[in-house]
N, C-alpha and C. Protein backbone atom coordinates (compact mmCIF):
# COMPACT_ATOMS: atom_id res chain seq x y z
N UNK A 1 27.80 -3.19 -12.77
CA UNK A 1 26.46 -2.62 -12.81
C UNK A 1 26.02 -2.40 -14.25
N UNK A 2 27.20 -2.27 -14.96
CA UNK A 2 26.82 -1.83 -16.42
C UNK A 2 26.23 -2.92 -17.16
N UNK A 3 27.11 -4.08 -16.89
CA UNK A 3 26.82 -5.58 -17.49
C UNK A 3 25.56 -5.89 -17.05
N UNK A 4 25.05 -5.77 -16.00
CA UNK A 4 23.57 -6.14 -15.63
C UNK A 4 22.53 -5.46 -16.13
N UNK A 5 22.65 -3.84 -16.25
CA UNK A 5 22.03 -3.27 -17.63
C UNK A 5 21.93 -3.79 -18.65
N UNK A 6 22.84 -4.17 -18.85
CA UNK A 6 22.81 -4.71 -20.52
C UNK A 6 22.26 -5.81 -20.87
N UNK A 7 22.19 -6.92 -19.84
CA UNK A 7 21.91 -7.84 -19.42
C UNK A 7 20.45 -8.35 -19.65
N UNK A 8 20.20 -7.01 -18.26
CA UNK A 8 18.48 -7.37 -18.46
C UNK A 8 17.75 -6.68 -19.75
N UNK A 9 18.59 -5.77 -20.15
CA UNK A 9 18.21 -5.27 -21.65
C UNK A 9 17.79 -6.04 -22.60
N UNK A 10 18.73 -7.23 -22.12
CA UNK A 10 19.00 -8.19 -23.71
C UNK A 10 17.94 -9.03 -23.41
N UNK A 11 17.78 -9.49 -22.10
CA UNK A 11 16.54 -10.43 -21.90
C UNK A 11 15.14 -9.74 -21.91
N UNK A 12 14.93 -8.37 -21.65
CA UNK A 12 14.02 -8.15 -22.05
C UNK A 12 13.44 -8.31 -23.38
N UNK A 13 14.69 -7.76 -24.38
CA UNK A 13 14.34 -7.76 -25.64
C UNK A 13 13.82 -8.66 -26.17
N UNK A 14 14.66 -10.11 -25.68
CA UNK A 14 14.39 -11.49 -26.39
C UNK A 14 13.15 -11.71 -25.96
N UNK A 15 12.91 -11.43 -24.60
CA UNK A 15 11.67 -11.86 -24.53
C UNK A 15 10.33 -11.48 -24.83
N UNK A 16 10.48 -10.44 -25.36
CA UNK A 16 9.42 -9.40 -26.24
C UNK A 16 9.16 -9.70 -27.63
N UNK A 17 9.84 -10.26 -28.39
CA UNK A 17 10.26 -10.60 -29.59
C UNK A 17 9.31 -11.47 -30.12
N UNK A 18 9.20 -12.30 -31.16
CA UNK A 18 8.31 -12.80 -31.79
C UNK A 18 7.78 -14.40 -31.24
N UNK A 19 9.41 -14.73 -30.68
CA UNK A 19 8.75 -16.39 -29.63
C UNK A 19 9.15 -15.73 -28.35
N UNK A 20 8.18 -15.19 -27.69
CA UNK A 20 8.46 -14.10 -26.40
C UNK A 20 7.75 -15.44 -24.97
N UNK A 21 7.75 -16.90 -25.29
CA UNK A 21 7.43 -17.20 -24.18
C UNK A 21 8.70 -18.00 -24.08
N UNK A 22 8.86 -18.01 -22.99
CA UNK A 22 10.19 -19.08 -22.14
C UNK A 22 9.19 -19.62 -21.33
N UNK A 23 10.02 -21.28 -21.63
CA UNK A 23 9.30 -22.06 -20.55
C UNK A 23 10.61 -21.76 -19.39
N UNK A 24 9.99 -21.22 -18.24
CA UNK A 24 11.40 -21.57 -16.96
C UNK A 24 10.61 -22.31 -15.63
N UNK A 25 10.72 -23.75 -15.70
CA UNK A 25 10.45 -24.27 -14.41
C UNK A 25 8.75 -24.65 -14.51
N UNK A 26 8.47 -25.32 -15.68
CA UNK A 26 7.07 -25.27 -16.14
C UNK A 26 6.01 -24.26 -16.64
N UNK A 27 6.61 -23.34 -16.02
CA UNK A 27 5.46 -21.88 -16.29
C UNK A 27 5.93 -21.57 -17.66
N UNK A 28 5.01 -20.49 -17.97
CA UNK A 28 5.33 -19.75 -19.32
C UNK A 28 5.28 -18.39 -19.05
N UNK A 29 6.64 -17.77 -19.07
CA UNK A 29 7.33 -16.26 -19.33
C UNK A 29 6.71 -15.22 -20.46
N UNK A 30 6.08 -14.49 -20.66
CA UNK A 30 5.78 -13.56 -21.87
C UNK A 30 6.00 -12.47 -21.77
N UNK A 31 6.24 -11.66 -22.54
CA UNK A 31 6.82 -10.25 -22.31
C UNK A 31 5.54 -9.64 -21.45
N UNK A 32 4.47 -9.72 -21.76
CA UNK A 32 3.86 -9.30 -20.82
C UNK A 32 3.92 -9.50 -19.19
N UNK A 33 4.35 -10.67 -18.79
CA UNK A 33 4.99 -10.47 -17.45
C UNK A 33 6.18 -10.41 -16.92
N UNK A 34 7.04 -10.22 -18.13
CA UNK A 34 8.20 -9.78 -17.86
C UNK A 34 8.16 -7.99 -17.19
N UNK A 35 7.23 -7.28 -18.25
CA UNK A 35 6.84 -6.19 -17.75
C UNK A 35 6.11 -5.51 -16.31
N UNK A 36 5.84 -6.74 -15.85
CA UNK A 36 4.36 -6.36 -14.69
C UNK A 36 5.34 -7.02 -13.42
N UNK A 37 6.65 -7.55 -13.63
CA UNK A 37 7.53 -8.62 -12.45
C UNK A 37 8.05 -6.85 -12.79
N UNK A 38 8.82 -6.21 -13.68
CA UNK A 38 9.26 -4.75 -13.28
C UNK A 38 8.40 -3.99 -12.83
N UNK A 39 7.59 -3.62 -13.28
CA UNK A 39 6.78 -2.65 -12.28
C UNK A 39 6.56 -2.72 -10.99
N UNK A 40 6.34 -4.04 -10.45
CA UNK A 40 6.19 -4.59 -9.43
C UNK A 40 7.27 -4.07 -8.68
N UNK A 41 8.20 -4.81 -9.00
CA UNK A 41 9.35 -4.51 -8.57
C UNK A 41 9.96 -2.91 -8.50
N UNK A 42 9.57 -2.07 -9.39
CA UNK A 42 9.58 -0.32 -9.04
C UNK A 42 8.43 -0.15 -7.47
N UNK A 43 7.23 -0.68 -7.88
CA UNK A 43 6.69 0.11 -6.95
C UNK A 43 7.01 -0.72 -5.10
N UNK A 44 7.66 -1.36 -5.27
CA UNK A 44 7.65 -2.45 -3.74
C UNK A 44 8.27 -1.62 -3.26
N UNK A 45 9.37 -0.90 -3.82
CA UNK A 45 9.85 0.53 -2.92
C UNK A 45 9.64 1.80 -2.55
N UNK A 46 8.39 1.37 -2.92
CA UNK A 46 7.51 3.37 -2.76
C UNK A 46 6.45 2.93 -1.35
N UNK A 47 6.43 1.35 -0.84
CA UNK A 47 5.55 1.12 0.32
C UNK A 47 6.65 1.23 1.54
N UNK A 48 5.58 2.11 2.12
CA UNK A 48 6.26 2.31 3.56
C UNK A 48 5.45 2.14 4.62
N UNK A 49 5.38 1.99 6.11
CA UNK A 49 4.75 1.28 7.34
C UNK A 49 3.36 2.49 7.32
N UNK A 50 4.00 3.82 7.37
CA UNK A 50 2.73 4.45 7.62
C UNK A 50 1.40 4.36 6.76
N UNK A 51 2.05 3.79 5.26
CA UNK A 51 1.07 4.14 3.96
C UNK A 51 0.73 2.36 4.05
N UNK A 52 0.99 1.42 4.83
CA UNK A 52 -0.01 0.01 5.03
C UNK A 52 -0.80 0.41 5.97
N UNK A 53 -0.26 0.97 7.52
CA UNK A 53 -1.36 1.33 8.37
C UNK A 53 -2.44 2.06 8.07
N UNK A 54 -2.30 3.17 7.13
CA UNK A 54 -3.10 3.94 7.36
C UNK A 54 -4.41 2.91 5.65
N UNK A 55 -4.16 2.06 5.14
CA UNK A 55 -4.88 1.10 4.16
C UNK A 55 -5.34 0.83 4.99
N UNK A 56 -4.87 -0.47 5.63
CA UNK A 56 -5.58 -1.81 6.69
C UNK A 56 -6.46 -0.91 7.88
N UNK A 57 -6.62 0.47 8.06
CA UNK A 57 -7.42 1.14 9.01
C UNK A 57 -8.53 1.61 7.58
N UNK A 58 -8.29 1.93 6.69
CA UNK A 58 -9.34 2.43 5.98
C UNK A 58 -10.36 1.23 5.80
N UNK A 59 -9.48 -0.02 5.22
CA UNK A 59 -10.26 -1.52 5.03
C UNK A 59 -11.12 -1.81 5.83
N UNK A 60 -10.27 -1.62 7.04
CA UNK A 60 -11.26 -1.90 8.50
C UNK A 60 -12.58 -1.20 8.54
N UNK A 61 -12.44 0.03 8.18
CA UNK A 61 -13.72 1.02 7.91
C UNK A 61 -14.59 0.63 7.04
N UNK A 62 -14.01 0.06 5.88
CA UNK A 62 -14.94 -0.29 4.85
C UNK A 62 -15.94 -1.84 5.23
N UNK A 63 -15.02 -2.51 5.31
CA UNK A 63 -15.70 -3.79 6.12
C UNK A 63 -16.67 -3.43 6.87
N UNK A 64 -16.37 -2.77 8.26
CA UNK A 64 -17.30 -2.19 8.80
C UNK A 64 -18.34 -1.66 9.06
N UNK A 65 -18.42 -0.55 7.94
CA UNK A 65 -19.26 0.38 7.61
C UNK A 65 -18.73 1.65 8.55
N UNK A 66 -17.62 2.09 8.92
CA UNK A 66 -17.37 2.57 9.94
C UNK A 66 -17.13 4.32 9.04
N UNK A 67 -16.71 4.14 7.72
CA UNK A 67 -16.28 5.07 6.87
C UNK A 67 -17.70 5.51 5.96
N UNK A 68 -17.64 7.24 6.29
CA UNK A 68 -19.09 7.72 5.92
C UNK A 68 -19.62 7.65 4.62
N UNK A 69 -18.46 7.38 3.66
CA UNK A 69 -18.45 7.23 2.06
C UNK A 69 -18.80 5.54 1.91
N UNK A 70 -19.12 4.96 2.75
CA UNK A 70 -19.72 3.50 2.20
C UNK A 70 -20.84 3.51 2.83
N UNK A 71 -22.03 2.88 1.65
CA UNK A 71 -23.45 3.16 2.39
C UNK A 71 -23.89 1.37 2.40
């Protein structure tokens, strides 16, 4: 676990650094989405079933007009 710390440490770093793009697989890597693939990845575990249902019912409202705050 420690080595994979260190790991993604090191690749973060490099990839932040002054030639911060990697080509991997045609695309281009930049520290800037090295940053936004982690965040991502923090928040995918804070969604849970009740907190989509209770979105896709608000959406529904909005589409609608069904919700009193959209005119």
């Amino acid at each position: 676990m420690k080595i994979t710390k260190i790991f993604l440490a090191l690749m973060i770093a490099v990839s932040m650094s002054a030639c911060s793009t990697m080509q991997i697989g045609g695309h281009t890597l930049t520290g800037k989405d090295t940053i936004r693939i982690i965040n991502t990845a923090k928040n995918v575990t804070m969604i849970t079933k009740p907190g989509v249902i209770e979105e896709m019912n608000t959406g529904i409202k909005n589409v609608f007009g069904y919700n009193k705050n959209v005119r």
